[in-house]
Protein backbone atom coordinates (compact mmCIF):
# COMPACT_ATOMS: atom_id res chain seq x y z
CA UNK A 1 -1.20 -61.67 24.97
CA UNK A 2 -1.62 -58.24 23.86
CA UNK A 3 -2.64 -58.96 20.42
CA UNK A 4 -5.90 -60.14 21.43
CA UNK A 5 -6.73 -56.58 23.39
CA UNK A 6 -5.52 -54.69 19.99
CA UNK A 7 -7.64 -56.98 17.58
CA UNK A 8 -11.34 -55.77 19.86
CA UNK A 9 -10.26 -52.08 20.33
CA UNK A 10 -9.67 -52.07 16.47
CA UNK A 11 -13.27 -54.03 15.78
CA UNK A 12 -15.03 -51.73 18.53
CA UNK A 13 -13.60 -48.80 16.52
CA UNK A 14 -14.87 -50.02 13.01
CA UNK A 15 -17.87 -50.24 14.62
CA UNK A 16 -18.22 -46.89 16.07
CA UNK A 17 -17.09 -45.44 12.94
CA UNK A 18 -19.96 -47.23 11.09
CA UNK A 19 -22.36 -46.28 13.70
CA UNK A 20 -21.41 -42.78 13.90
CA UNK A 21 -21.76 -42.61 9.32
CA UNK A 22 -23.95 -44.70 7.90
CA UNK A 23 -27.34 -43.46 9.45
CA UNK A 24 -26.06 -39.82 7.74
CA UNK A 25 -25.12 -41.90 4.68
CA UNK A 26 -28.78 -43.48 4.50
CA UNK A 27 -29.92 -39.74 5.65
CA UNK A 28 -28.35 -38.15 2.91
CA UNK A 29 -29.35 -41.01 -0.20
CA UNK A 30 -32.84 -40.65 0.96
CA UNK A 31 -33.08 -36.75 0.77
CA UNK A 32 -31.56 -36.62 -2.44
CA UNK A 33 -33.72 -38.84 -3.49
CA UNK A 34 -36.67 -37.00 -2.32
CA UNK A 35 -35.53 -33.95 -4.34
CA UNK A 36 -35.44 -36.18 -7.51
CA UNK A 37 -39.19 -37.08 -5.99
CA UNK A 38 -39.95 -33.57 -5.96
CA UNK A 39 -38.59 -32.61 -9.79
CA UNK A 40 -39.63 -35.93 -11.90
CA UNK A 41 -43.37 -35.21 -9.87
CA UNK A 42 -43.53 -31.79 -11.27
CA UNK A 43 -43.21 -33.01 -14.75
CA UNK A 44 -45.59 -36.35 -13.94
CA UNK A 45 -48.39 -34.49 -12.63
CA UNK A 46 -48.49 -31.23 -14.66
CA UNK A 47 -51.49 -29.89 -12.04
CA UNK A 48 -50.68 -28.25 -8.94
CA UNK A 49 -53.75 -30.40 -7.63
CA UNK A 50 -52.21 -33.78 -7.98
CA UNK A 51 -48.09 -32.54 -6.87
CA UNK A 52 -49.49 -31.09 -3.36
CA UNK A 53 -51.75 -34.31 -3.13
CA UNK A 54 -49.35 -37.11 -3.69
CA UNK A 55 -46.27 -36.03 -4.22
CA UNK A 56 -45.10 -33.64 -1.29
CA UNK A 57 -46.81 -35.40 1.41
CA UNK A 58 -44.39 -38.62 -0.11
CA UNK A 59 -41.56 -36.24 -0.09
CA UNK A 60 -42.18 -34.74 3.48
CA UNK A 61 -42.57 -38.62 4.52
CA UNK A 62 -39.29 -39.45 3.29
CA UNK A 63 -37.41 -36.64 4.78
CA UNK A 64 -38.84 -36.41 8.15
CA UNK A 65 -38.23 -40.38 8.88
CA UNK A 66 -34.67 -40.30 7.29
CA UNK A 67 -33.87 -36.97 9.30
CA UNK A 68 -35.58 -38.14 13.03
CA UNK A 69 -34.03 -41.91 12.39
CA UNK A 70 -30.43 -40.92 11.38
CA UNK A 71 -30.85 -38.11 14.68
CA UNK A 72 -32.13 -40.87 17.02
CA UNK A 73 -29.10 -43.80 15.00
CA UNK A 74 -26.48 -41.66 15.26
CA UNK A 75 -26.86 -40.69 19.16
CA UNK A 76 -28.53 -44.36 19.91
CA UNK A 77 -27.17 -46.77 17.94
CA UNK A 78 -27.85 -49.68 19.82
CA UNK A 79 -31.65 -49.03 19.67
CA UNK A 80 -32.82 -50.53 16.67
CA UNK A 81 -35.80 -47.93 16.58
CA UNK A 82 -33.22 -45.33 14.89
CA UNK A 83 -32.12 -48.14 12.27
CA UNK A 84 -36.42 -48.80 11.79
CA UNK A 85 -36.79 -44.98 11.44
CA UNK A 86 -33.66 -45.06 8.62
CA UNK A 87 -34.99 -48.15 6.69
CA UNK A 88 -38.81 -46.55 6.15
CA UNK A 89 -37.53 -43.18 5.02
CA UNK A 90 -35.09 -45.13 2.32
CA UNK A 91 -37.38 -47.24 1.78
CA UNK A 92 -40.16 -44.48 1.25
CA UNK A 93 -37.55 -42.68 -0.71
CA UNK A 94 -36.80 -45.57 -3.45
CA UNK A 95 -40.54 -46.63 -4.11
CA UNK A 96 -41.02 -42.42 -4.70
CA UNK A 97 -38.57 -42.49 -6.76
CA UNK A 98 -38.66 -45.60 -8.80
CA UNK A 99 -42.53 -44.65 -9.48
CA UNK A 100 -41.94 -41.14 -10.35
CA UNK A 101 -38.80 -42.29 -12.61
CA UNK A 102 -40.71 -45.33 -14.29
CA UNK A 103 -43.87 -42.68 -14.97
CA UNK A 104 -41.65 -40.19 -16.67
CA UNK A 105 -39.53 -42.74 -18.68
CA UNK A 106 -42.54 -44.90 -19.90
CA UNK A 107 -45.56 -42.24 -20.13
CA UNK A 108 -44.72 -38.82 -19.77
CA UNK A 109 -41.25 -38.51 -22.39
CA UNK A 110 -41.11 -42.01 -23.45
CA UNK A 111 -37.92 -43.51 -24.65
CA UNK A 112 -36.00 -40.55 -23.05
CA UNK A 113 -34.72 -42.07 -20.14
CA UNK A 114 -33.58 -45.56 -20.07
CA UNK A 115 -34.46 -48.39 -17.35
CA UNK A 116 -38.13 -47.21 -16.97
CA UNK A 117 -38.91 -50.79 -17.26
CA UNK A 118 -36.57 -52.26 -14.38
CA UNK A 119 -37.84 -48.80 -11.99
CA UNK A 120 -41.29 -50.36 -12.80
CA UNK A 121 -40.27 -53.64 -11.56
CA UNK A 122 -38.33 -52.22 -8.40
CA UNK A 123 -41.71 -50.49 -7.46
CA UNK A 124 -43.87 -53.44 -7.33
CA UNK A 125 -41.92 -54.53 -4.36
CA UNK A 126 -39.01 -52.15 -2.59
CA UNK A 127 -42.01 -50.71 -0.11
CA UNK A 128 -41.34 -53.92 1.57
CA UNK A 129 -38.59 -52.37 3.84
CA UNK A 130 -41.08 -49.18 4.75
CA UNK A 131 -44.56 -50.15 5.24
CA UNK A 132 -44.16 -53.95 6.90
CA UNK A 133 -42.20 -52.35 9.00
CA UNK A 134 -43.76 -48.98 10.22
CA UNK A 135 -46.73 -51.57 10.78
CA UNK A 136 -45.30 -53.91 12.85
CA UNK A 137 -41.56 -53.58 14.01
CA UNK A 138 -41.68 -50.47 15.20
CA UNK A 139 -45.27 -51.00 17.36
CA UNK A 140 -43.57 -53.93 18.58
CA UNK A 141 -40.03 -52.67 19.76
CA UNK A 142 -40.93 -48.89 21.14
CA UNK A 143 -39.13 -47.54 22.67
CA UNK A 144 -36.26 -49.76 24.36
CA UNK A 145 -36.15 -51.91 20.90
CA UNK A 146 -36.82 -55.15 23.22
CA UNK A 147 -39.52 -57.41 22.42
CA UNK A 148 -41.99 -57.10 25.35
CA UNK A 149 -41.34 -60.46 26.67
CA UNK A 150 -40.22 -63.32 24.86
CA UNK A 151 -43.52 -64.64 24.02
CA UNK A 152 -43.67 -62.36 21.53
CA UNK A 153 -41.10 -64.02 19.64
CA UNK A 154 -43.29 -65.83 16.91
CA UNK A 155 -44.96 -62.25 15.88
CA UNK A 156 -41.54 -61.02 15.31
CA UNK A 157 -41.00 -64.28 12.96
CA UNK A 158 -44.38 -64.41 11.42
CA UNK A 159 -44.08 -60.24 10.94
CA UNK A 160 -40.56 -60.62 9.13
CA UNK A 161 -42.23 -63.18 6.29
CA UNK A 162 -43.61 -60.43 4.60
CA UNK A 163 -40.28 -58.74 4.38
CA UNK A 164 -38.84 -62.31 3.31
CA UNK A 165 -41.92 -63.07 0.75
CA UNK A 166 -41.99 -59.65 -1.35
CA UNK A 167 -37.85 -59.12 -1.53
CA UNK A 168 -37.36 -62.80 -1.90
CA UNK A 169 -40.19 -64.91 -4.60
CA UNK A 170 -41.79 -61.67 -5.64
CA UNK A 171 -39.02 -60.18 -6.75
CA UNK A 172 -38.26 -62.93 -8.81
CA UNK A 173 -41.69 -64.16 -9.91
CA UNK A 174 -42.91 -60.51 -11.35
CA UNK A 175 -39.80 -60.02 -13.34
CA UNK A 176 -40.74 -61.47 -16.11
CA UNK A 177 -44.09 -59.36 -15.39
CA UNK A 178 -42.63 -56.02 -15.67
CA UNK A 179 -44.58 -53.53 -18.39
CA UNK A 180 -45.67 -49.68 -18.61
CA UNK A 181 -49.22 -50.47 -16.74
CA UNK A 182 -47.19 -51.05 -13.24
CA UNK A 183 -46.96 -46.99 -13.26
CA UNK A 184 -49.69 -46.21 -15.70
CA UNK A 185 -50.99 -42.87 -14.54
CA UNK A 186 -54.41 -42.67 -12.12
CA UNK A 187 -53.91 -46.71 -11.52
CA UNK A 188 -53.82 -48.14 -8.20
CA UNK A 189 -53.81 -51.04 -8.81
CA UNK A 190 -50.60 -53.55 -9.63
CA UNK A 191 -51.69 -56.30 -12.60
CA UNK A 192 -50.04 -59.90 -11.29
CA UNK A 193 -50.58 -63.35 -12.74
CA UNK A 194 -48.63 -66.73 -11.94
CA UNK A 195 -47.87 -67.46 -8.37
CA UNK A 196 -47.21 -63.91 -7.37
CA UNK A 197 -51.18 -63.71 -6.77
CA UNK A 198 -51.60 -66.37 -4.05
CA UNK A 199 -48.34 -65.25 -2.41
CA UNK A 200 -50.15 -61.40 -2.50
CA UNK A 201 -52.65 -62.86 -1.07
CA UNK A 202 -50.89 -64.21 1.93
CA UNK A 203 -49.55 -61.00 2.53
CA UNK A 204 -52.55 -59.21 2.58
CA UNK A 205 -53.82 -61.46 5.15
CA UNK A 206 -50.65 -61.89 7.15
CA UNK A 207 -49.59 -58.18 7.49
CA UNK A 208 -52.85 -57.08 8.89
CA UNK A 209 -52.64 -59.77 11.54
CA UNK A 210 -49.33 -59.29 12.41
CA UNK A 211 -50.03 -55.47 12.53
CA UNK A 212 -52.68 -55.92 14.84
CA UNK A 213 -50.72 -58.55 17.03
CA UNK A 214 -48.02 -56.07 17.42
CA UNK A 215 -50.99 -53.27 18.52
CA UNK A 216 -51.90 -55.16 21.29
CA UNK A 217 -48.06 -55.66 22.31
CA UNK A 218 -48.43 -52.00 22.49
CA UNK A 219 -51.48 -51.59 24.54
CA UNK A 220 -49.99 -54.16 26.93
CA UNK A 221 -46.75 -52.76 27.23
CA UNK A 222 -48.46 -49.71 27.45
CA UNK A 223 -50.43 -50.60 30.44
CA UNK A 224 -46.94 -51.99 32.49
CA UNK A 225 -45.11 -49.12 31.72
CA UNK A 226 -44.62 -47.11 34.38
CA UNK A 227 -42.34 -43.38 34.66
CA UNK A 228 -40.20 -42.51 31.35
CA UNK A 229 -41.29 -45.30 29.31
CA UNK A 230 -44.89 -44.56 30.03
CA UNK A 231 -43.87 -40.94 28.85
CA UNK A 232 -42.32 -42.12 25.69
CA UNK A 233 -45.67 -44.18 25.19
CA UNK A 234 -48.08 -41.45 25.14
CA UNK A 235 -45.98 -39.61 22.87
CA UNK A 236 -46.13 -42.81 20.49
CA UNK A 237 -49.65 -43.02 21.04
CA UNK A 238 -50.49 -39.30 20.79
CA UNK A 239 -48.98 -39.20 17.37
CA UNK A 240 -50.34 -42.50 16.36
CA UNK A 241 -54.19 -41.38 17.56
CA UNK A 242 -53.97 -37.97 15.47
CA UNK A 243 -53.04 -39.30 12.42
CA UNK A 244 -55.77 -41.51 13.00
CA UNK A 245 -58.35 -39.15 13.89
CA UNK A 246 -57.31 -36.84 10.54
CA UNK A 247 -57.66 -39.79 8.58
CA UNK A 248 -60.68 -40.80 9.37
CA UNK A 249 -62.11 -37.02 9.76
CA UNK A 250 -61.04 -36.16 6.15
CA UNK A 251 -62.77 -39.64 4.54
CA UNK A 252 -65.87 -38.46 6.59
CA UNK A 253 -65.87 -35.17 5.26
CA UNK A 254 -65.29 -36.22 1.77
CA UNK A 255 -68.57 -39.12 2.28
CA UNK A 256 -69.94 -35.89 2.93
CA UNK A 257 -69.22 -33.69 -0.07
CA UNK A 258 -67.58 -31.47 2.06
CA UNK A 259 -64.19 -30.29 0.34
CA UNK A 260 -61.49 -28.26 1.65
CA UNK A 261 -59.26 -26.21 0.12
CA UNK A 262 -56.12 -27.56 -1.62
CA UNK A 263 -53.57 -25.84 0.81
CA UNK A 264 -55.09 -26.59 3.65
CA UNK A 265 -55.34 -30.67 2.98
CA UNK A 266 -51.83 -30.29 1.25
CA UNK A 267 -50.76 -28.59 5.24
CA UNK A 268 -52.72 -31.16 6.82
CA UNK A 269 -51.49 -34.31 5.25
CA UNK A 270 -47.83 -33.10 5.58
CA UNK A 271 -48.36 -32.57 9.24
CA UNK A 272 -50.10 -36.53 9.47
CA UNK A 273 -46.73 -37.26 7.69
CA UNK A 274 -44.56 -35.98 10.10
CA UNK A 275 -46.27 -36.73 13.04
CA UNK A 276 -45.23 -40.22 14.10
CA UNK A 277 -41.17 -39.70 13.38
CA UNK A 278 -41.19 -36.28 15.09
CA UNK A 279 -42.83 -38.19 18.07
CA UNK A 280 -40.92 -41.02 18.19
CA UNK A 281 -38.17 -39.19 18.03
CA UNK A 282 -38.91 -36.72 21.12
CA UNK A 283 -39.66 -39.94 22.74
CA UNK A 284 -36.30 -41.90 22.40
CA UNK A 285 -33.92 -38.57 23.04
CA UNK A 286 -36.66 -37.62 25.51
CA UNK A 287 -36.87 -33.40 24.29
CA UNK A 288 -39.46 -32.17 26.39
CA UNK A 289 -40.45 -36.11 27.24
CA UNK A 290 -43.16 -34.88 29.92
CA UNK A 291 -44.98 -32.04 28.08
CA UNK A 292 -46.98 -34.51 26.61
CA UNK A 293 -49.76 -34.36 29.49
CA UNK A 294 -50.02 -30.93 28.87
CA UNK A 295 -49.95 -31.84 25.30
CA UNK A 296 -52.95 -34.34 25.11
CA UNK A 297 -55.61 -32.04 27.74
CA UNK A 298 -54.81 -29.17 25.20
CA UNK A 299 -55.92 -31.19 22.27
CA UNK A 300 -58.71 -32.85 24.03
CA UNK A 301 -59.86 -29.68 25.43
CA UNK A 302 -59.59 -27.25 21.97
CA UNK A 303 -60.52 -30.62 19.98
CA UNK A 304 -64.05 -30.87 21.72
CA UNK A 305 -64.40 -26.88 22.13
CA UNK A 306 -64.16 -26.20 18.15
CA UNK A 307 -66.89 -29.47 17.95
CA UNK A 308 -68.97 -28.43 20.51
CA UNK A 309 -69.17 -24.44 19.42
CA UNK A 310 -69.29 -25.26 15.68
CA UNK A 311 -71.79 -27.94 15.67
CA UNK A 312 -73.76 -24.93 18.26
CA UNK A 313 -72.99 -22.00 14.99
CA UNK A 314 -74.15 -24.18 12.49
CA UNK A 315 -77.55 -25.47 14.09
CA UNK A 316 -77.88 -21.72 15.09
CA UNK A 317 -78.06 -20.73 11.50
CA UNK A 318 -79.68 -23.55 9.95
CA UNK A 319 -83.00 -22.44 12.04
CA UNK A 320 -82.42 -18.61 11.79
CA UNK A 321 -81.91 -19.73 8.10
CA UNK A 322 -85.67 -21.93 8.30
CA UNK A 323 -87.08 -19.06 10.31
CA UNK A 324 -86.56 -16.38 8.45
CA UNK A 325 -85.21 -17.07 5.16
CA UNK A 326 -88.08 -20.28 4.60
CA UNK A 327 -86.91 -23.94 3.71
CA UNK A 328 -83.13 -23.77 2.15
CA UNK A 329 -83.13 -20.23 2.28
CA UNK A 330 -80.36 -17.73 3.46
CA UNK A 331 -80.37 -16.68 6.71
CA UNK A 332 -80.60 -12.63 6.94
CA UNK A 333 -76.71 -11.53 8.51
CA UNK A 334 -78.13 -9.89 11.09
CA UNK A 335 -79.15 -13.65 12.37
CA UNK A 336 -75.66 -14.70 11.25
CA UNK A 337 -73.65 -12.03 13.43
CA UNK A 338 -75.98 -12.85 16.54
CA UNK A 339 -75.00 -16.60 16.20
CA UNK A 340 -71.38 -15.66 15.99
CA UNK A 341 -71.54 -13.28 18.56
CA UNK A 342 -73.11 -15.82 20.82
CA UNK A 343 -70.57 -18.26 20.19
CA UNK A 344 -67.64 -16.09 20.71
CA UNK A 345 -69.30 -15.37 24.24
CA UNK A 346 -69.54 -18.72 24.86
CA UNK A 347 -66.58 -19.60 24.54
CA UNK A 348 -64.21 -19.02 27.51
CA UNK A 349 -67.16 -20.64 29.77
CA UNK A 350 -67.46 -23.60 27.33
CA UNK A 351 -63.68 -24.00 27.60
CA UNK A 352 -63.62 -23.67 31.36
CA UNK A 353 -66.20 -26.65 31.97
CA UNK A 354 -64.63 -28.86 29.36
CA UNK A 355 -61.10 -28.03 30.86
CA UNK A 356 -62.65 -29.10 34.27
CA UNK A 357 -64.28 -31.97 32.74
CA UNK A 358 -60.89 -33.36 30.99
CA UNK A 359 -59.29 -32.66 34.45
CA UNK A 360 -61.13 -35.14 36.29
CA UNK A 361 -61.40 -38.05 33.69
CA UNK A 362 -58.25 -38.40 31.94
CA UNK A 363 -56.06 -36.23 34.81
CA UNK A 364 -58.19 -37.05 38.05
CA UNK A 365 -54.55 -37.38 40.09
CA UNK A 366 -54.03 -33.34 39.23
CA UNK A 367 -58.08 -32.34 39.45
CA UNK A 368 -57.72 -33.82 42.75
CA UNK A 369 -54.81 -32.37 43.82
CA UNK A 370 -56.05 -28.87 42.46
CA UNK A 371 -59.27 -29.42 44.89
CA UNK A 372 -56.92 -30.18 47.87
CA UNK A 373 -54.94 -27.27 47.55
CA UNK A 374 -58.05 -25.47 47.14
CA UNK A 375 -59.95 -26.57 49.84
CA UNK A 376 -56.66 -25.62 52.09
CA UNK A 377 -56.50 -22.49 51.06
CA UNK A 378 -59.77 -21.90 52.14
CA UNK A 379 -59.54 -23.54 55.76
CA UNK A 380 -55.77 -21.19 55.96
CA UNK A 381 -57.99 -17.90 56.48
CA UNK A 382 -59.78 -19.17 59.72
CA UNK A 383 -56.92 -21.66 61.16
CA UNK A 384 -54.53 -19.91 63.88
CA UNK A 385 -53.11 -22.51 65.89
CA UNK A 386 -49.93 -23.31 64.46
CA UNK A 387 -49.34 -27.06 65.32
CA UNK A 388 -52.81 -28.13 63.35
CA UNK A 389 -51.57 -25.76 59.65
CA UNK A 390 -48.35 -27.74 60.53
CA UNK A 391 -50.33 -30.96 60.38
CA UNK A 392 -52.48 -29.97 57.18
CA UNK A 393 -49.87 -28.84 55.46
CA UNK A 394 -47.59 -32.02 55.74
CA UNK A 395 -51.49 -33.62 55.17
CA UNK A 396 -51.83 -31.73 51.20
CA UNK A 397 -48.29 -32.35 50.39
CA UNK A 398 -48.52 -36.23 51.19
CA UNK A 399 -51.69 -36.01 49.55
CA UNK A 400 -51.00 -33.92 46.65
CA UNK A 401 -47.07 -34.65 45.48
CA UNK A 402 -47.31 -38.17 47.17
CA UNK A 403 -43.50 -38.36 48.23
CA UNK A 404 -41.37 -40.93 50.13
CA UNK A 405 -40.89 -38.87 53.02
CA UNK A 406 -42.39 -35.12 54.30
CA UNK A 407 -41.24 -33.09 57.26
CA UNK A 408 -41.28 -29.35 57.99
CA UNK A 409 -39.20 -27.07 59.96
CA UNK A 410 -40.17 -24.02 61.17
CA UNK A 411 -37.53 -21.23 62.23
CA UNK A 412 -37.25 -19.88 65.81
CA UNK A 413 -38.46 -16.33 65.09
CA UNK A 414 -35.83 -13.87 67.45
CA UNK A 415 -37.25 -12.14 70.53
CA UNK A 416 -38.02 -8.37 70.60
C-alpha cells in the first residue's frame, strides 16, 4: 500500500529536479554558443561593418531568449511559453553557430577545421525549432500557454508540419546536397534540387498562413481578455508593434537613401532583438505588469512629437534654404538657428496638445476621469453646504475609480 505513495513522490521529484536544471542547462549551451558566434564572426567578416550588422544582433538574439526563457522555465515550468522562449534561443544559437563554423571551415581557413561540410548541412534546416515557432506557437499560446479555445486545435496541427517537414524529409533529402555554396559568403540564398524544392515550397506557403492564423488568435484573445491577461497582452503587443514599426522605418529610410550611422543601427537592431523576450518575459512574471499604459502614451506621445517637430525643422529650412540660398542652395545659419529656436519653443505646447489628444483616444476612461476631478475642483470653491460636497464627492469617486461599493464618514468635530 505504501509503495505506490513512494513510487509518485520519487517521479514528482525527478521531475522537479529536471524542471528546476534543464532550462539553465539549455541557458548555458546557448550562451556559449553565442560566444563561439561572436569569435568565428570576427574572423568571417573581417569588417567592423558586417560583425555589428549580422553578427551581434544574432548573438544578442540568442542570449536574451535563452536568458528571459530559462528565467520565466525555471520559476514557471508548467507554462510552455518558458520552454518556447528556451527552444528559439538554442535554436537561434545552433543555426549561428553552424553558419559561422561551416564559413570559417570551408571559406575563410579551409581544411583547418573539420566537419564544415556536415555544419553546412545542419544549417539548411536546425532554424526549424526558432523561427516556426516564434511565428506561430508563441502568438498562439501567450500568455497562459492554452490554446484560446479548442477550435484552434487544427492551427496548432497544421503550424507543427513545418517543424515535422524541415527536421524530418529535409533533413534527409538535402544530405546528399550538402557543399561549400550553403555558407558561401554574401549568399542568401540556399541551392536545393530533388524533392526538397516542392516540400520548400509548402513551407513557404504554409508558415505564413499559419503565422497569420495564429495573429488573429491573438487579436481575438486580445479583445476577451480582460484584467492581468489584458496587461500581459499589451506588453506582447507593445513589443511586437515596435519591432514592427523599426523595421519598417529603417527599409523606408534606406528606399530613401537615407543612411544612419553604423552604431546607431548596430544599437537599434539589438534593441528590436531584445524587445519581444524582455516583454514576454515582464509579462509572464508580471515585473511592473501595469506600467505598460504609461508605457505606450509615452511612446505615442514622444513618437508623434519628434515626427511632428522634425518634419516642422526640416520644411522650415528647406524654404529658408529656397528663399535665401536659391534652388538647392544652403540656407544662411542665421535661418537655421531661427528654425531651431522655433522648434525648441514649440515644443512643450506641441507635447501638451498631443498628450491631451492621446488622453482622450487611446485613454478616454483616465481623460475623463481627469475632467471630472477637474470640473469638481472647480464647483469645491463656491459649494458650502455640506450634505451636497458629500453627494458629489461619493458622485466623482463612483464616476472616476468605478468601485463596487462607496460610502463616506465624516467625524463629529468636538464642541468648543
Amino acid at each position: 500500500m505504501t509503495a505506490q505513495p513512494k513510487s509518485r513522490a520519487r517521479t514528482r521529484s525527478g521531475q522537479g529536479w529536471l524542471a528546476r536544471w534543464l532550462p539553465s542547462a539549455i541557458c548555458l549551451t546557448s550562451l556559449a554558443l553565442a560566444g563561439l558566434v561572436l569569435v568565428f564572426g570576427a574572423k568571417n567578416t573581417r569588417s567592423t561593418e558586417l560583425f555589428l550588422s549580422d553578427v551581434l544582433p544574432a548573438t544578442v538574439l540568442v542570449v536574451a531568449f535563452a536568458l528571459v526563457g530559462a528565467l520565466v522555465a525555471g520559476r514557471q515550468p508548467h507554462n510552455p511559453i518558458g520552454w518556447i522562449l528556451c527552444t528559439i534561443g538554442l535554436s537561434a544559437g545552433l543555426v549561428s553557430f553552424t553558419h559561422e563554423y561551416a564559413q570559417y571551415a570551408l571559406w575563410t581557413a579551409p581544411g583547418s577545421l573539420p566537419g564544415g561540410l556536415l555544419m553546412a548541412w545542419f544549417t539548411g534546416w536546425v532554424w526549424a525549432g526558432g523561427i516556426p515557432l516564434l511565428t506561430t506557437f508563441l502568438l498562439l499560446l501567450f500568455p497562459d500557454g492554452h490554446l484560446p479555445s479548442p477550435r484552434w486545435r487544427p492551427v496548432a496541427w497544421l503550424s507543427a508540419l513545418p517543424i515535422v517537414l524541415l527536421c524530418g524529409p529535409i533533413a534527409i533529402l538535402s544530405w546528399p546536397q550538402r557543399n561549400p555554396g550553403l555558407v558561401e559568403p554574401g549568399r542568401f540564398d540556399q541551392p536545393a534540387e530533388g524533392w526538397v524544392v516542392p516540400l520548400l515550397s509548402v513551407i513557404g506557403i504554409l508558415l505564413p498562413l499559419c503565422g497569420l492564423a495564429c495573429v488573429s488568435a491573438l487579436i481575438l484573445r486580445f479583445r476577451r481578455a480582460r484584467g492581468v491577461e489584458r496587461q500581459q497582452l499589451k506588453w506582447f503587443t507593445f513589443a511586437g508593434a515596435v519591432a514592427f514599426a523599426a523595421f519598417i522605418t529603417a527599409d523606408q529610410l534606406g528606399g530613401l537613401g537615407v543612411q544612419l550611422p553604423l552604431w546607431m543601427t548596430a544599437i537599434l537592431v539589438m534593441c528590436v532583438a531584445a524587445a519581444i523576450p524582455t516583454a514576454v518575459g515582464i509579462a509572464i512574471l508580471r515585473y511592473h505588469l501595469y506600467d505598460i499604459d504609461r508605457l505606450i502614451n509615452r511612446t505615442l506621445v514622444y513618437g508623434l512629437l519628434t515626427a511632428i517637430l522634425g518634419l516642422g525643422y526640416a520644411a522650415t529650412v528647406l524654404i529658408l534654404g529656397q528663399l535665401f540660398g536659391g534652388v538647392g542652395g544652403n540656407p544662411p545659419s542665421w535661418a537655421v538657428a531661427a528654425a531651431t529656436l522655433a522648434v525648441a519653443a514649440l515644443f512643450q505646447p506641441a507635447r501638451h496638445r498631443i498628450q491631451q489628444a492621446v488622453e482622450r483616444r487611446f485613454n478616454r476612461r483616465h481623460y475623463d476621469a481627469a475632467k471630472t476631478v477637474e470640473a469638481f475642483s472647480v464647483r469645491l470653491r463656491d459649494q458650502v453646504d455640506l450634505d451636497t460636497l458629500s453627494a458629489e464627492l461619493l458622485a466623482v469617486v463612483d464616476q472616476t475609480m468605478q468601485p463596487t461599493r462607496a460610502s463616506l464618514w465624516l467625524r463629529q468635530s468636538k464642541a468648543p
